[in-house]
N, C-alpha and C. Protein backbone atom coordinates (compact mmCIF):
# COMPACT_ATOMS: atom_id res chain seq x y z
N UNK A 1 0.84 -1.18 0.00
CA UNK A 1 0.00 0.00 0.00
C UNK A 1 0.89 1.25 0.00
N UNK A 2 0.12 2.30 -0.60
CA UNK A 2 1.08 3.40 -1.26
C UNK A 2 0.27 4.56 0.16
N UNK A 3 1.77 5.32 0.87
CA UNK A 3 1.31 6.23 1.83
C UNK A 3 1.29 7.76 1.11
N UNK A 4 0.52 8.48 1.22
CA UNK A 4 0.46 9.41 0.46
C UNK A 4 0.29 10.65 1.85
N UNK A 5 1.39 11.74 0.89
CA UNK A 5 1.48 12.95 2.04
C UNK A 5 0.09 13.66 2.24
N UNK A 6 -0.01 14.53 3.09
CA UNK A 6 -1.11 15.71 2.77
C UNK A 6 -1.00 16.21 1.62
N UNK A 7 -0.12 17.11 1.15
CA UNK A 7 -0.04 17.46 -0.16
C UNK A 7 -0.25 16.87 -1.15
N UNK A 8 -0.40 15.42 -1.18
CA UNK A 8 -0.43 14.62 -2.03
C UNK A 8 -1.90 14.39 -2.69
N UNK A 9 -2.59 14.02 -1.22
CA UNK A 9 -3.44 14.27 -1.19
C UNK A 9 -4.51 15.30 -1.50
N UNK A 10 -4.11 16.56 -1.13
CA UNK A 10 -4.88 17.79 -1.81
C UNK A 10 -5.02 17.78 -3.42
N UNK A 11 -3.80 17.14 -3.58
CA UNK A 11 -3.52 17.64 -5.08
C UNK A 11 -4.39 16.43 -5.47
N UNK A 12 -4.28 14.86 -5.30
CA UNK A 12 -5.35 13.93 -6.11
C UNK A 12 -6.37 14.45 -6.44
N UNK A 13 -7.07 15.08 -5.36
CA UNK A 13 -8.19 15.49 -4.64
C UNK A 13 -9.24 16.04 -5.84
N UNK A 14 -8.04 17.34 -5.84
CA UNK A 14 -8.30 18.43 -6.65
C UNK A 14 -8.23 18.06 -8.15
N UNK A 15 -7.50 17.25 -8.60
CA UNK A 15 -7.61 16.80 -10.07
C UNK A 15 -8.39 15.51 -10.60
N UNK A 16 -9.21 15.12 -9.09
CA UNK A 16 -10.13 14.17 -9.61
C UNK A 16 -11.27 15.01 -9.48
N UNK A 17 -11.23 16.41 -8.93
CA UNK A 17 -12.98 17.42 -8.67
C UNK A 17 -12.62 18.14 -10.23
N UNK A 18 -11.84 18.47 -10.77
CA UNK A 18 -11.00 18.92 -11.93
C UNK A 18 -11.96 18.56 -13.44
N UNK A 19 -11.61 16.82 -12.97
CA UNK A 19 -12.01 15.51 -14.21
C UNK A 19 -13.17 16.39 -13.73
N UNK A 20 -14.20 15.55 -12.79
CA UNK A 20 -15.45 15.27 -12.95
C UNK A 20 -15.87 16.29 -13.30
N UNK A 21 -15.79 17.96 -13.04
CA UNK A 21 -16.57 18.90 -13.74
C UNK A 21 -16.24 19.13 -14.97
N UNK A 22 -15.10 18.60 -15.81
CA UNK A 22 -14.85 18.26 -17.28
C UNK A 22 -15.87 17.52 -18.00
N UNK A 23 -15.78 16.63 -16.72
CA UNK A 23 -16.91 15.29 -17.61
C UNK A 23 -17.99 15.52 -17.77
N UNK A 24 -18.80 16.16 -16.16
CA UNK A 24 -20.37 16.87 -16.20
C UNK A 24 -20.63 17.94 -17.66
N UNK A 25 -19.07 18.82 -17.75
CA UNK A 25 -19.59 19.95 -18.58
C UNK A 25 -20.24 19.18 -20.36
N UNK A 26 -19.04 18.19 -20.42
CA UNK A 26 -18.92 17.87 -21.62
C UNK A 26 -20.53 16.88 -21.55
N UNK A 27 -20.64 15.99 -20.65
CA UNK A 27 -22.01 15.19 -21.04
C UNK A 27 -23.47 16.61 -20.89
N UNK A 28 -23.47 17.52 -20.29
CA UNK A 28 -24.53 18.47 -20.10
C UNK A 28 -24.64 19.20 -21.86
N UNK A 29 -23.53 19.33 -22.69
CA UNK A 29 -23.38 19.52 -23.71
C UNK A 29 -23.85 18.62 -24.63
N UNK A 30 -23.50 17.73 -24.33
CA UNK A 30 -24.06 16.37 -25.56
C UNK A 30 -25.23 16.41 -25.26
N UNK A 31 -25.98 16.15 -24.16
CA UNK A 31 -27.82 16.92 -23.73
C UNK A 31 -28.12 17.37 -24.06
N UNK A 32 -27.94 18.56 -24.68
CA UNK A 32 -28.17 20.04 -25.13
C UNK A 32 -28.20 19.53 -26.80
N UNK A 33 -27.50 19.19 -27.44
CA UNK A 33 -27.21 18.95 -28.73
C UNK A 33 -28.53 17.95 -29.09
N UNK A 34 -28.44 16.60 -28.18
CA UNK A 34 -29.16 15.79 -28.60
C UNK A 34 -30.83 16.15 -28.51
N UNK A 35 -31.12 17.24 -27.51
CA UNK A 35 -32.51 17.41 -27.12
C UNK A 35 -32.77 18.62 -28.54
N UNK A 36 -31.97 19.27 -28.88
CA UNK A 36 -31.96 20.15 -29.92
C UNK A 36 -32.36 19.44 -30.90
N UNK A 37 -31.78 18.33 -31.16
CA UNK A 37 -31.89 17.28 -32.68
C UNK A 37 -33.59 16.63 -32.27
N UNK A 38 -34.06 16.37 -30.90
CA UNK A 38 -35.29 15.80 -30.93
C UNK A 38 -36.22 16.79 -31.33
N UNK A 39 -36.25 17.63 -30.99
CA UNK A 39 -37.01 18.94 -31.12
C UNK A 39 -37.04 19.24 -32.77
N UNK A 40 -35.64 18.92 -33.30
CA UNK A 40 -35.97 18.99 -34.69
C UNK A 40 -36.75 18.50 -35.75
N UNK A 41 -36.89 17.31 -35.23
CA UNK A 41 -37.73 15.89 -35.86
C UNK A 41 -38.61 15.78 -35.59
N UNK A 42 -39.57 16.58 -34.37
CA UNK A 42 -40.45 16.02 -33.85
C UNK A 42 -41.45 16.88 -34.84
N UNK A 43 -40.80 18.30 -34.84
CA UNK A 43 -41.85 19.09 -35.68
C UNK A 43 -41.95 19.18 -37.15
């Protein structure tokens, strides 16, 4: 098992809260696109 400092820690921390609001932004976008394309077809 790997001991990891405080600092070490802050920093994982922070670049896994980093990812996930990358990931939220980018899937909230593909939402947006795809509900746009339903809306297109429907009418």
């Amino acid at each position: 098992m790997v001991t990891l400092s405080d600092d070490e820690v802050v920093l994982i921390r922070s670049l896994l809260t980093a990812l996930r609001a990358i990931k939220v932004r980018e899937i909230d976008k593909a939402l947006v696109i795809l509900s746009k394309g339903e809306r297109g077809t429907s009418c």
